[in-house]
C-alpha atoms as a PDB file:
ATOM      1  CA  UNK A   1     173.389-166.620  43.022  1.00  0.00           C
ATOM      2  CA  UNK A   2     177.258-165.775  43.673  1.00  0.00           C
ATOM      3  CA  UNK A   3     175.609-165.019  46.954  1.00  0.00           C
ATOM      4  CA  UNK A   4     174.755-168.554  47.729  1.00  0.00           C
ATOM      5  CA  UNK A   5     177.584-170.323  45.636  1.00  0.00           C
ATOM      6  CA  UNK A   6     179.609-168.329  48.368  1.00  0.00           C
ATOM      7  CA  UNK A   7     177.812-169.515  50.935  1.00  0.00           C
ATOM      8  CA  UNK A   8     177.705-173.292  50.047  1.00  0.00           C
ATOM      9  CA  UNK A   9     181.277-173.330  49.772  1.00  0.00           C
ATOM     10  CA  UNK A  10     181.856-171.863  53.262  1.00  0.00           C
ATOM     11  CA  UNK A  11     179.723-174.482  54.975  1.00  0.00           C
ATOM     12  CA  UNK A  12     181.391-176.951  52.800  1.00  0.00           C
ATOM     13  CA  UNK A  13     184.864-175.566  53.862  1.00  0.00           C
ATOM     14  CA  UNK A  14     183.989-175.193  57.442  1.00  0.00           C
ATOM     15  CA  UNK A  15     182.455-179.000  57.374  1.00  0.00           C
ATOM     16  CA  UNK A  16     186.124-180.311  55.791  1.00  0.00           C
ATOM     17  CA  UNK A  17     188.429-178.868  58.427  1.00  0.00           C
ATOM     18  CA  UNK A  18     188.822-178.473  62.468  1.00  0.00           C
ATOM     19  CA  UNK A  19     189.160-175.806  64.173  1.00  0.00           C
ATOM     20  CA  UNK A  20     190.467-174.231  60.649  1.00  0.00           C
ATOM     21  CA  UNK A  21     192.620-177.245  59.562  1.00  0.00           C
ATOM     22  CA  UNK A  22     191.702-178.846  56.629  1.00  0.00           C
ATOM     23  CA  UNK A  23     191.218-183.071  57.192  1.00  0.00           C
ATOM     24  CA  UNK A  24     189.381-183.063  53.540  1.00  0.00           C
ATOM     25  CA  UNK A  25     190.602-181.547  50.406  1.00  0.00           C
ATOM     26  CA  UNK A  26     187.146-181.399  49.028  1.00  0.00           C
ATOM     27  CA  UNK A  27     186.366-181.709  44.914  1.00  0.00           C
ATOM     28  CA  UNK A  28     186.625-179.962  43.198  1.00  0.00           C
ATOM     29  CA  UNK A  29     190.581-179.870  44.730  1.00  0.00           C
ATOM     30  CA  UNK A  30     192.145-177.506  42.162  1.00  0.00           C
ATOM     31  CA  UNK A  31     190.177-174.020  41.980  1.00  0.00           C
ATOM     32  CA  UNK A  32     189.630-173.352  38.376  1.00  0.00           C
ATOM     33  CA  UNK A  33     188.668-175.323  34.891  1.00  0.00           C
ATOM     34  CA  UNK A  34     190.959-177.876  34.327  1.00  0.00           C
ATOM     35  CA  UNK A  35     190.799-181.431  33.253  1.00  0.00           C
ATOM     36  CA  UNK A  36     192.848-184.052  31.912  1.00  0.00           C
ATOM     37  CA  UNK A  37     194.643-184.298  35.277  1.00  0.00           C
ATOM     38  CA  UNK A  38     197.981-186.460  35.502  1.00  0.00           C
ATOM     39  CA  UNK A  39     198.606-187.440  39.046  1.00  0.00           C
ATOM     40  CA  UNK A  40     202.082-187.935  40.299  1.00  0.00           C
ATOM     41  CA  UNK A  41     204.485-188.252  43.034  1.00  0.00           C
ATOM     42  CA  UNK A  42     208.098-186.695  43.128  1.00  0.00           C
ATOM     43  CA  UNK A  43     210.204-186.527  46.097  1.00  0.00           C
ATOM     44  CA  UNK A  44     207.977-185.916  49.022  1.00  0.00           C
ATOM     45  CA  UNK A  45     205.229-184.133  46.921  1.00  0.00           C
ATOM     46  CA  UNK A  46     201.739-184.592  45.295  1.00  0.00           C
ATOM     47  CA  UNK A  47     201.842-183.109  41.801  1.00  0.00           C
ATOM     48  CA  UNK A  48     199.107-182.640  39.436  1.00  0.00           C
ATOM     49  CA  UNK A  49     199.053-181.817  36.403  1.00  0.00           C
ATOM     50  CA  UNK A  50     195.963-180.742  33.980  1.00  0.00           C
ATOM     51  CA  UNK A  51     194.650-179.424  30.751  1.00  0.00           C
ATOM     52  CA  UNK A  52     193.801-175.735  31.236  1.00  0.00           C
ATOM     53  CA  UNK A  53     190.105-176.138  30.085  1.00  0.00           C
ATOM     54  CA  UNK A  54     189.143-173.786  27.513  1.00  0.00           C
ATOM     55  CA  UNK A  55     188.455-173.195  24.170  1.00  0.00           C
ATOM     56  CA  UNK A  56     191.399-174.433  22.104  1.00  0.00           C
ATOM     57  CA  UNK A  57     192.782-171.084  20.905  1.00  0.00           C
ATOM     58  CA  UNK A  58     192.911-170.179  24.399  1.00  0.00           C
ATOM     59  CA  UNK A  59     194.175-173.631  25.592  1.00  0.00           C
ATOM     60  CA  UNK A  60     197.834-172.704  24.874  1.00  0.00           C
ATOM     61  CA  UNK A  61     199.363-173.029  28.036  1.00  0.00           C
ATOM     62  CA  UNK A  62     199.597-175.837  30.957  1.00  0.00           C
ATOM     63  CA  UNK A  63     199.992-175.055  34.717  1.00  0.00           C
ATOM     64  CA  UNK A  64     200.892-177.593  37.645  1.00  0.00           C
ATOM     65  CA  UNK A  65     200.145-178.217  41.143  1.00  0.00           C
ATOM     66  CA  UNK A  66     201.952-179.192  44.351  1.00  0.00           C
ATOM     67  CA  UNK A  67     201.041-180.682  47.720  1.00  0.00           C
ATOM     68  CA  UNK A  68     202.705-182.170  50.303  1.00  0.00           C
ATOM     69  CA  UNK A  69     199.337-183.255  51.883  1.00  0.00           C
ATOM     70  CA  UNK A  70     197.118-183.293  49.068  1.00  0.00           C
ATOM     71  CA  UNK A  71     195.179-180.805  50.759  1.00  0.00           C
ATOM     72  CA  UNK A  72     196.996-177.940  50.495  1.00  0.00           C
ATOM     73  CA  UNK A  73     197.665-176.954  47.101  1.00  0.00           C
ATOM     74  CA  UNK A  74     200.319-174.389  45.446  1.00  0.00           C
ATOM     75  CA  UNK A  75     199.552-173.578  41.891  1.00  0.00           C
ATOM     76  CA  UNK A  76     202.343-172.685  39.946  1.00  0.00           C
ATOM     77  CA  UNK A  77     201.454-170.577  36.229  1.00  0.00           C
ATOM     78  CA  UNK A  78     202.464-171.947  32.900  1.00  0.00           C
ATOM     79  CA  UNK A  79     205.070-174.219  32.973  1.00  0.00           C
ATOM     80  CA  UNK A  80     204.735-174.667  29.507  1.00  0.00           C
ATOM     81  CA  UNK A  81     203.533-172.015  26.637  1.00  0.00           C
ATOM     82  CA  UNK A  82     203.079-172.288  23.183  1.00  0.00           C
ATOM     83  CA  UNK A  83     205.725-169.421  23.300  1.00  0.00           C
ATOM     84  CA  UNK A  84     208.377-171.917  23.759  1.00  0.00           C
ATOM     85  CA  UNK A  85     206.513-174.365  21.439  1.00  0.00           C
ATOM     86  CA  UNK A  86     207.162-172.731  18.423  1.00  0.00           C
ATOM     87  CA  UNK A  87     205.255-175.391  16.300  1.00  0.00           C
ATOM     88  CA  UNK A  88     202.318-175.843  18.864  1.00  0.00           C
ATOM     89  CA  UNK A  89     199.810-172.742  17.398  1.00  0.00           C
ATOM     90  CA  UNK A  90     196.450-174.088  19.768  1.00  0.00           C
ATOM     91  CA  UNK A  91     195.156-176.593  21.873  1.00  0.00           C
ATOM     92  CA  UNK A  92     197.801-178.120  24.223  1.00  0.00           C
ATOM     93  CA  UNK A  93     196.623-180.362  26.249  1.00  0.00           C
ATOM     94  CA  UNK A  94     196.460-183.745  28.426  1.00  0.00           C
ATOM     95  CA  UNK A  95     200.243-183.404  30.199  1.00  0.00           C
ATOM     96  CA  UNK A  96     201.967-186.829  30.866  1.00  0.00           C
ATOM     97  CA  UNK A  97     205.404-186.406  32.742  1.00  0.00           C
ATOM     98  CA  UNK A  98     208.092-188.498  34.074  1.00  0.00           C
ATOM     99  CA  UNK A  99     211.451-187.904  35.466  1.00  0.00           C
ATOM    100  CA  UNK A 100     214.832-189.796  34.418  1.00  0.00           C
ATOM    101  CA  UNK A 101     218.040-189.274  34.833  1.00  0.00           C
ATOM    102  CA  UNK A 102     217.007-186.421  36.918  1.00  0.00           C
ATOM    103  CA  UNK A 103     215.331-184.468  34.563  1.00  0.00           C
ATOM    104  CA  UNK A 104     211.323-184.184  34.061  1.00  0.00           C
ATOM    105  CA  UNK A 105     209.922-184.902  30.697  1.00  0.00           C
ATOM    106  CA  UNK A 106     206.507-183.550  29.694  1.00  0.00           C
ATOM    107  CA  UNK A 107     204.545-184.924  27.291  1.00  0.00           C
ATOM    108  CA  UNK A 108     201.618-182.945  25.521  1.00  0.00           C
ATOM    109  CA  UNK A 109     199.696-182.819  22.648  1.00  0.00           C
ATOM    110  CA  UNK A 110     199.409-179.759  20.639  1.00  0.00           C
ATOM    111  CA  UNK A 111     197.120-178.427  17.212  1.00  0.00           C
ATOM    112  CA  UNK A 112     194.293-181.035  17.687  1.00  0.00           C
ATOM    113  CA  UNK A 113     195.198-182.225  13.984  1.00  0.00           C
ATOM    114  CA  UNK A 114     192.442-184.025  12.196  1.00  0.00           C
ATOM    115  CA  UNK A 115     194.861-185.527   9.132  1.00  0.00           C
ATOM    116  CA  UNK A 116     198.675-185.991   8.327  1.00  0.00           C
ATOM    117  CA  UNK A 117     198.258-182.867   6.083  1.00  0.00           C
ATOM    118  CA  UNK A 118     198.051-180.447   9.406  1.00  0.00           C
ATOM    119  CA  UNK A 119     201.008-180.124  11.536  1.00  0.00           C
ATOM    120  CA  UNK A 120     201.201-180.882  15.394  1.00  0.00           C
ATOM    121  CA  UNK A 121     200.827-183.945  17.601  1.00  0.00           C
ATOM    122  CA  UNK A 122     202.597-185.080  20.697  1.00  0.00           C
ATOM    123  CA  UNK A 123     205.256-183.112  21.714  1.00  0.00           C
ATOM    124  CA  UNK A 124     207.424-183.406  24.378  1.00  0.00           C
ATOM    125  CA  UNK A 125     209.332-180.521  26.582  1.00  0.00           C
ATOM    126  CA  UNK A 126     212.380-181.104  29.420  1.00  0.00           C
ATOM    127  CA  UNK A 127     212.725-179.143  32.676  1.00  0.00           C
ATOM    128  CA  UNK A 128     215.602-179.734  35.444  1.00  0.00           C
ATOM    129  CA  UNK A 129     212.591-179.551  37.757  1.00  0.00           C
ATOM    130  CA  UNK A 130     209.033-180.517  38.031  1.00  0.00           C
ATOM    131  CA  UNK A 131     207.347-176.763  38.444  1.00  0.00           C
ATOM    132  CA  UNK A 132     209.504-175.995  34.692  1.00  0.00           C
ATOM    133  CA  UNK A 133     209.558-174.026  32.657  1.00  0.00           C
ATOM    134  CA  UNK A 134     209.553-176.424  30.248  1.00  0.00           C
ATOM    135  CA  UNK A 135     211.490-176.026  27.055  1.00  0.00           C
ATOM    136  CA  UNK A 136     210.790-178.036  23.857  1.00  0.00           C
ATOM    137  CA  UNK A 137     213.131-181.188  23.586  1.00  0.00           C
ATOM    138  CA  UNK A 138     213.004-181.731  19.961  1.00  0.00           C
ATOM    139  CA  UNK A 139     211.998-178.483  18.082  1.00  0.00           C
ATOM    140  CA  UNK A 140     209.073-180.463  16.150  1.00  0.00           C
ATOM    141  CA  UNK A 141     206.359-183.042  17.179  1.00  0.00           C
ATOM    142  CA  UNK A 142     207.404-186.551  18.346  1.00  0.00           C
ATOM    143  CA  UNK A 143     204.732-187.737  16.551  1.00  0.00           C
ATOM    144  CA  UNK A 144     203.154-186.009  13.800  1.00  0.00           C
ATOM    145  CA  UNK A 145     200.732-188.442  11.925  1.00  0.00           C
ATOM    146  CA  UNK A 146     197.856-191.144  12.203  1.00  0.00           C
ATOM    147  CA  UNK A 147     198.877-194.912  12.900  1.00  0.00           C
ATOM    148  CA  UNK A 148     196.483-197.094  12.983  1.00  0.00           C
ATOM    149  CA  UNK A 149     193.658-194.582  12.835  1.00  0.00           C
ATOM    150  CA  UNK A 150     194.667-193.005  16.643  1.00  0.00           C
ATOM    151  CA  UNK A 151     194.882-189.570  16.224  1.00  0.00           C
ATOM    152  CA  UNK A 152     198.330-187.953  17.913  1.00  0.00           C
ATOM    153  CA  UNK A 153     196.879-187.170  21.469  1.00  0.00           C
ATOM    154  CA  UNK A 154     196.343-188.709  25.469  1.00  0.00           C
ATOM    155  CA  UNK A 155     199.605-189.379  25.484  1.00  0.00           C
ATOM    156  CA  UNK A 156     201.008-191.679  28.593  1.00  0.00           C
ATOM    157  CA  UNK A 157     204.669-192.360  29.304  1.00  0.00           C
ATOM    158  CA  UNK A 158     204.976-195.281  31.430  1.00  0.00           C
ATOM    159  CA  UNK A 159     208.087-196.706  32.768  1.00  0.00           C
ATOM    160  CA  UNK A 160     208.392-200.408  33.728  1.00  0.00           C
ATOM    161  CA  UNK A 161     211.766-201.369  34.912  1.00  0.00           C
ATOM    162  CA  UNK A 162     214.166-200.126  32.100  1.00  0.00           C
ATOM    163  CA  UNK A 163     211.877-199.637  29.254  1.00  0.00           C
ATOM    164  CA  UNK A 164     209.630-196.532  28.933  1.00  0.00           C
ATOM    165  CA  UNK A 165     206.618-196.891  26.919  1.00  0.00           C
ATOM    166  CA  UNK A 166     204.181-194.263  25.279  1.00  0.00           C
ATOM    167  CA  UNK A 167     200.380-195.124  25.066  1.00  0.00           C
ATOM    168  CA  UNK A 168     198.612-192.739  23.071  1.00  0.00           C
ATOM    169  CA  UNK A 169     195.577-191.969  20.597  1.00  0.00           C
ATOM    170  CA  UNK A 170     191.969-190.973  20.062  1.00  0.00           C
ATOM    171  CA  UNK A 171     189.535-191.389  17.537  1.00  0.00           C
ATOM    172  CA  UNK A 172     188.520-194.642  19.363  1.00  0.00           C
ATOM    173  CA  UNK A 173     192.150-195.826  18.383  1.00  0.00           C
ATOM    174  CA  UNK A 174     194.819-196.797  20.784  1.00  0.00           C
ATOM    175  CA  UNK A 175     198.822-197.293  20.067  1.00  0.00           C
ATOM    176  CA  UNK A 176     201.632-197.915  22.123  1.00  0.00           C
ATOM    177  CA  UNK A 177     205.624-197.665  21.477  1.00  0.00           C
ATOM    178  CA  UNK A 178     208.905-198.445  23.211  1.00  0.00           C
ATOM    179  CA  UNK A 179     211.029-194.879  23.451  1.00  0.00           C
ATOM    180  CA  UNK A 180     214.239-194.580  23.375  1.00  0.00           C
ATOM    181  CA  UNK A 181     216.921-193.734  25.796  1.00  0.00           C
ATOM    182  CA  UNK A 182     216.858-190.297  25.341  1.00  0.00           C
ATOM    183  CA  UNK A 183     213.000-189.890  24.121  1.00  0.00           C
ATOM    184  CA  UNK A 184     213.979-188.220  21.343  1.00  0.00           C
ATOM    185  CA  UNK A 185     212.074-191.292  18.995  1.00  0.00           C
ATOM    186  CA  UNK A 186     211.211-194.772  19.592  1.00  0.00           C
ATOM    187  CA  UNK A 187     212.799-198.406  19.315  1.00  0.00           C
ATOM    188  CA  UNK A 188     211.189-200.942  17.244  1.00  0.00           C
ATOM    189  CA  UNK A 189     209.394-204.073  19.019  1.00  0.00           C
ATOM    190  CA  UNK A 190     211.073-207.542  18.115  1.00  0.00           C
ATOM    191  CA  UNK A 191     209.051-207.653  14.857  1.00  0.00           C
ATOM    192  CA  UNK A 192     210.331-204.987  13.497  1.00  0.00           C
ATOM    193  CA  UNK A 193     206.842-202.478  14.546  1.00  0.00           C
ATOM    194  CA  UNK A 194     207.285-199.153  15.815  1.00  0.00           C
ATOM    195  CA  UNK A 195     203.422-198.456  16.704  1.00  0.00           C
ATOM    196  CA  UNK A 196     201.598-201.454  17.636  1.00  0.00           C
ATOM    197  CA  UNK A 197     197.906-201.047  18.236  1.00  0.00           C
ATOM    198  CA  UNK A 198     196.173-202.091  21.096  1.00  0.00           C
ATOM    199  CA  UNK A 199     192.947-200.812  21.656  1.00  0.00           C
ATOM    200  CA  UNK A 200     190.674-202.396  23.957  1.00  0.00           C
ATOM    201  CA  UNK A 201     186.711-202.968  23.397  1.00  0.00           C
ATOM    202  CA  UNK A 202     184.991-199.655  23.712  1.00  0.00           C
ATOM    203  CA  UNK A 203     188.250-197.425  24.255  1.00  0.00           C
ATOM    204  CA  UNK A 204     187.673-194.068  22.672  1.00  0.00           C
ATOM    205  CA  UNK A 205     190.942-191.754  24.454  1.00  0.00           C
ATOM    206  CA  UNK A 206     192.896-191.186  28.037  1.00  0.00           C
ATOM    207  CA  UNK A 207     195.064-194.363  28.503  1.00  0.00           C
ATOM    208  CA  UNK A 208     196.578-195.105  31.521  1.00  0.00           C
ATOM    209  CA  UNK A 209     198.767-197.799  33.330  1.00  0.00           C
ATOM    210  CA  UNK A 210     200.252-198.913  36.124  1.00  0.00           C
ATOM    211  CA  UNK A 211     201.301-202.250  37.799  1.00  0.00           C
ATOM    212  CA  UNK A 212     199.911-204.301  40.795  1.00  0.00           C
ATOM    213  CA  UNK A 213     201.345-207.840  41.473  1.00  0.00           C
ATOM    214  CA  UNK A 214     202.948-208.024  38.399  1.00  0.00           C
ATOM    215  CA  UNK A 215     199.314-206.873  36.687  1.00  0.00           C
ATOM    216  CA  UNK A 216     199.475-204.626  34.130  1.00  0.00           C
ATOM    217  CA  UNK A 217     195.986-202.648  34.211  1.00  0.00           C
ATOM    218  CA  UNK A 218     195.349-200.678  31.525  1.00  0.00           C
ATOM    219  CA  UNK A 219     193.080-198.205  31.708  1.00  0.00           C
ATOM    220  CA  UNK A 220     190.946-195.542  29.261  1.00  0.00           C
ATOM    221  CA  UNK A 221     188.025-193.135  28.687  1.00  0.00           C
ATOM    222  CA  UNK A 222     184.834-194.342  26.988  1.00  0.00           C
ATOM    223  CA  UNK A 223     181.421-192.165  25.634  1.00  0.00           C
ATOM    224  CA  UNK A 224     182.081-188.068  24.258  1.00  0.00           C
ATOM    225  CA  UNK A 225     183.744-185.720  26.978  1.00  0.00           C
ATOM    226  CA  UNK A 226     181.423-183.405  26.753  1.00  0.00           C
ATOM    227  CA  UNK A 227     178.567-185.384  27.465  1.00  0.00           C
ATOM    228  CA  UNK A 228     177.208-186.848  30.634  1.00  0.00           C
ATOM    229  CA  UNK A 229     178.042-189.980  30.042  1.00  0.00           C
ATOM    230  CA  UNK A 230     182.182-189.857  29.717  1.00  0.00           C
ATOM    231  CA  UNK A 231     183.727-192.686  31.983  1.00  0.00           C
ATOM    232  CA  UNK A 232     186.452-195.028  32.887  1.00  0.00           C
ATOM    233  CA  UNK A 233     187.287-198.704  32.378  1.00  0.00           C
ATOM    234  CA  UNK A 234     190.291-201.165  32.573  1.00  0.00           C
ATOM    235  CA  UNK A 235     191.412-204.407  31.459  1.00  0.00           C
ATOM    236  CA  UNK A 236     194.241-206.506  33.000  1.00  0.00           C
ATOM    237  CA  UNK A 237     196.966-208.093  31.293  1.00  0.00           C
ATOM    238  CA  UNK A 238     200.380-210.022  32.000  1.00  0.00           C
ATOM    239  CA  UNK A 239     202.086-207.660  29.504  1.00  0.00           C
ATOM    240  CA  UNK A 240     202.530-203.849  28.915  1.00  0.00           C
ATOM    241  CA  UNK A 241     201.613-204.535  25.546  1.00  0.00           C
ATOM    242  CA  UNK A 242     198.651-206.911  26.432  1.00  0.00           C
ATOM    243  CA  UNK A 243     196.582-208.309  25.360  1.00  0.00           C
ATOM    244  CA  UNK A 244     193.703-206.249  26.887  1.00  0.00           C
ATOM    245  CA  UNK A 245     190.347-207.727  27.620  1.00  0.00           C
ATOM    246  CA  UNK A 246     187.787-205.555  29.246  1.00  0.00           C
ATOM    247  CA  UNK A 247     186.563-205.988  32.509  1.00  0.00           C
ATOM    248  CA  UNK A 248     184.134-203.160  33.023  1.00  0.00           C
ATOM    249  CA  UNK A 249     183.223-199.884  33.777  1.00  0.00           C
ATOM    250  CA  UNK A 250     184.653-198.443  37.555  1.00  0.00           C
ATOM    251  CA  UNK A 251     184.117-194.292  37.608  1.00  0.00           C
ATOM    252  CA  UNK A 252     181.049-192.693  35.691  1.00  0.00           C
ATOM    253  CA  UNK A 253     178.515-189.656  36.688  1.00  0.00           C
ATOM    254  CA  UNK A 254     176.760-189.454  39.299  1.00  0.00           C
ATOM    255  CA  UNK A 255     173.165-187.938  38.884  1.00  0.00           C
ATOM    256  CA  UNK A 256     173.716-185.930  42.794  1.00  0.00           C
ATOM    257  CA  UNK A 257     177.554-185.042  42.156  1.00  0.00           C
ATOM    258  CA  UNK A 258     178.238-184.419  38.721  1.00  0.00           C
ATOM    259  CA  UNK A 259     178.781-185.927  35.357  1.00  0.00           C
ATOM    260  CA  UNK A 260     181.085-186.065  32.718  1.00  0.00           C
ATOM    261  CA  UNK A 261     183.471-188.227  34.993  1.00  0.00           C
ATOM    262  CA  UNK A 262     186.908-188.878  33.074  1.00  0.00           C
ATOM    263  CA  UNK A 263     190.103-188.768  31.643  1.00  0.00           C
ATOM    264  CA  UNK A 264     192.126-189.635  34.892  1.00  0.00           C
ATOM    265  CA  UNK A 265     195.074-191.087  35.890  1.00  0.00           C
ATOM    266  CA  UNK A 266     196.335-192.989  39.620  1.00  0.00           C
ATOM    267  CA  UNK A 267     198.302-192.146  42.006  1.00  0.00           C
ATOM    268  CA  UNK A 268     200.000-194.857  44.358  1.00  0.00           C
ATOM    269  CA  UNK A 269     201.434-193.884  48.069  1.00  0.00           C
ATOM    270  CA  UNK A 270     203.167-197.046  48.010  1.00  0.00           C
ATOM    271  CA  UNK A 271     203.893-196.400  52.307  1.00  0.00           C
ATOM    272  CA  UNK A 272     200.864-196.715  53.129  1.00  0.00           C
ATOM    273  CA  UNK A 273     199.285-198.858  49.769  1.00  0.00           C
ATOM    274  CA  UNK A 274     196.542-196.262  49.103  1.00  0.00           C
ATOM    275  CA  UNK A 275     195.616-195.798  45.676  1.00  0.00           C
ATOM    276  CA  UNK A 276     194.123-192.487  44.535  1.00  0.00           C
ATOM    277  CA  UNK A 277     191.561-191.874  41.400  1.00  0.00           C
ATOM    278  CA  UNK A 278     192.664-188.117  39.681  1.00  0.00           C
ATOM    279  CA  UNK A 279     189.849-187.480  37.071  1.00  0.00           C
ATOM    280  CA  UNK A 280     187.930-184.393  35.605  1.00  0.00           C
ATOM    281  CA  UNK A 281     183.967-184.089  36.132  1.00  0.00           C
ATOM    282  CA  UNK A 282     181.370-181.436  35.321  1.00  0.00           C
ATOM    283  CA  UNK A 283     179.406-179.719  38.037  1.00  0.00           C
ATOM    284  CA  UNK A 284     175.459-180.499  37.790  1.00  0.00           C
ATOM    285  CA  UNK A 285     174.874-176.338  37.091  1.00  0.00           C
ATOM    286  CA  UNK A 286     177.205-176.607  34.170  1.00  0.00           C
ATOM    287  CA  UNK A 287     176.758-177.358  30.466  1.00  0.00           C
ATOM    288  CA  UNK A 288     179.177-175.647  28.769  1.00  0.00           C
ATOM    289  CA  UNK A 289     181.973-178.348  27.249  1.00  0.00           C
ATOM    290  CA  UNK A 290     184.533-176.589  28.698  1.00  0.00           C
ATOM    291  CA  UNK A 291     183.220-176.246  32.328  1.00  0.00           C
ATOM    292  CA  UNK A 292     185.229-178.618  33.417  1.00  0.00           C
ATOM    293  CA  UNK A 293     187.178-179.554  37.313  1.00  0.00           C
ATOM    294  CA  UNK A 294     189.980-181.805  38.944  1.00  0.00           C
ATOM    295  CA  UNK A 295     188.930-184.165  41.637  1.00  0.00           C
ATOM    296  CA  UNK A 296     190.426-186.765  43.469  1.00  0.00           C
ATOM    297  CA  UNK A 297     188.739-189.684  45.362  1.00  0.00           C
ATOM    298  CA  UNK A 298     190.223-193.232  46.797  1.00  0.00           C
ATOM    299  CA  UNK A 299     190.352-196.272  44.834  1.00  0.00           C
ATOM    300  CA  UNK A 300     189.669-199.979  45.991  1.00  0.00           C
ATOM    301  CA  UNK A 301     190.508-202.974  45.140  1.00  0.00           C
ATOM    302  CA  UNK A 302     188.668-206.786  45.674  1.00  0.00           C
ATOM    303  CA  UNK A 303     190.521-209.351  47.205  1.00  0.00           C
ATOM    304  CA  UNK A 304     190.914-210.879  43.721  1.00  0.00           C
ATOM    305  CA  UNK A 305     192.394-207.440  43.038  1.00  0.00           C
ATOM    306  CA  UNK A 306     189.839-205.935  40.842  1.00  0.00           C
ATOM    307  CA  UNK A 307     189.134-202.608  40.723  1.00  0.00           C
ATOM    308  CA  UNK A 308     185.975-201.665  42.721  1.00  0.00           C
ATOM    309  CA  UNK A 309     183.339-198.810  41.485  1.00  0.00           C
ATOM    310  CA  UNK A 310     184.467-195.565  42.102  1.00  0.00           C
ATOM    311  CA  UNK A 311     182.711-193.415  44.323  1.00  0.00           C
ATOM    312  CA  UNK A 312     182.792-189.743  43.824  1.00  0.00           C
ATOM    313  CA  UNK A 313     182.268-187.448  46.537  1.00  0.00           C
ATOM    314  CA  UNK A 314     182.274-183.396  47.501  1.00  0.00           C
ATOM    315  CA  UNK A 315     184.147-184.249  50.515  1.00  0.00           C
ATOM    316  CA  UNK A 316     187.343-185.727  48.450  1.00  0.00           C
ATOM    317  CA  UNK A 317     190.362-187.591  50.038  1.00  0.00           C
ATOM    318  CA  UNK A 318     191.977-187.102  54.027  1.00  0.00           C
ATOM    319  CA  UNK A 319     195.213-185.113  54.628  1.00  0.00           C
ATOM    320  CA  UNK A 320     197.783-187.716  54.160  1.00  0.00           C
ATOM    321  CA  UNK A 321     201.500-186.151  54.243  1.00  0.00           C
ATOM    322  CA  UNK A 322     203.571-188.156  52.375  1.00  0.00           C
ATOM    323  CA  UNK A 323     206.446-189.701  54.447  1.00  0.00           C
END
């Protein structure tokens, strides 16, 4: 069996590159079980970076990736530990970062708590670069209990002009908030709020945003992740803080790729206007929950600017250097 798993990925290899130059990254593009991958782009690199998928009291670390051609990848080892965490005992996971004022913040969740009796939640650790190490910004969790039913995790900083918002929750329960200058806590919304929910029809975790003609799409996870049946939907609104009809359903499993097909995030080359899908799957041989890998594929749009159905694919994106 190794035999031919050996062998398939050879003939895959050879049918991705020229003359031993890679044109394809092929998916799965990170080597390894991860999931929960946050796309990004900083300075004239690809970055990507994912849960380390595993059980949770093994999950205690993160790691990142690099490319300047999304083809190539450079893997570089735990930017972030539970070491430097000292309230984070298991289970970090689902990395959202940003930079400002040239410094990267990384936001994580850590404990998987299940009340406001257990201590953890979303963290968030500072680096003076993107590859870390990270080391923990505020000493304790930057949110430690349940609003509006979401439980503390998927967090997703997103910037739009001045204001940075966090979107954030599980337990089919999704909040967002307006942090402050310094991220070390939030600023209340006009009425006074500092959580204010807004969770989508059928939006169970992994939110995600970005902007497109002055479009906010918003953007989640639906169905169990370990099941077949995990998947990803959007709405559209004229505000960061919506409202958010659904439209519909755009990446899911495919019975000849795999299944599984989640928790992603974008990633915009805004040169040449191609938009990017980063998402976890599960290989068809696989059952294990944990048996999970990183893949990236091209996103569409209609000439109404909806997002078209996904297409995943073993061949993955084209070399495209980033200029």
């Amino acid at each position: 069996m190794k035999r031919i798993s050996f062998i398939f990925w050879l003939c895959l290899s050879f049918t991705f590159s020229t003359f031993g130059q890679k044109k394809f990254a092929g998916n799965p593009v990170l080597e390894g079980w991860y999931a929960d991958p946050e796309g990004i782009i900083f300075g004239k690199k690809y970055w990507i970076y994912p849960t380390y998928s595993a059980p949770y009291n093994q999950q205690v670390f993160l790691d990142a990736f690099s490319s300047p051609d999304l083809v190539n990848w450079t893997k570089h080892s735990r930017i972030l530990d539970t070491a430097a965490i000292k309230w984070a005992k298991r289970a970090v996971w689902a990395p959202s970062i940003i930079e400002k004022d040239k410094k990267y913040f990384l936001f994580f969740g850590a404990n998987d708590i299940q009340n406001d009796n257990e201590y953890g939640g979303i963290g968030v650790a500072v680096s003076d670069q993107p590859e870390g190490p990270f080391k923990d910004h505020l000493g304790k969790p930057l949110i430690d209990k349940f609003y509006h039913g979401a439980q503390p995790i998927d967090q997703f900083v997103f910037r739009d002009g001045s204001d940075y918002y966090l979107f954030y929750g599980g337990w089919k329960h999704c909040n967002v908030a307006k942090l402050n200058v310094d991220f070390t806590g939030f600023v209340p919304f006009e009425d006074g709020s500092i959580f204010k929910e807004v969770t989508p029809e059928n939006y169970v975790e992994g939110p995600f945003m970005f902007k497109k003609n002055g479009k906010y799409y918003f953007m989640w996870s639906e169905g169990g992740w370990t099941g077949p049946n995990y998947s990803v939907a959007y709405a559209v609104s004229d505000k960061p803080t919506g409202p958010f009809v659904r439209k519909g359903t755009i990446l899911k499993q495919d019975p000849t790729i795999g299944t599984g097909a989640g928790h992603h995030s974008i990633i915009h080359d805004p040169r040449r206007d191609y938009w990017y899908i980063v998402y976890n799957r599960r290989p068809l041989d696989q059952t294990d929950r944990n048996a999970r890998v990183t893949s990236i594929d091209r996103m569409y749009f209609d000439k109404n600017g909806e997002i078209l159905p996904v297409k995943m694919t073993f061949k993955g994106v084209r070399k495209a250097k980033l200029r």
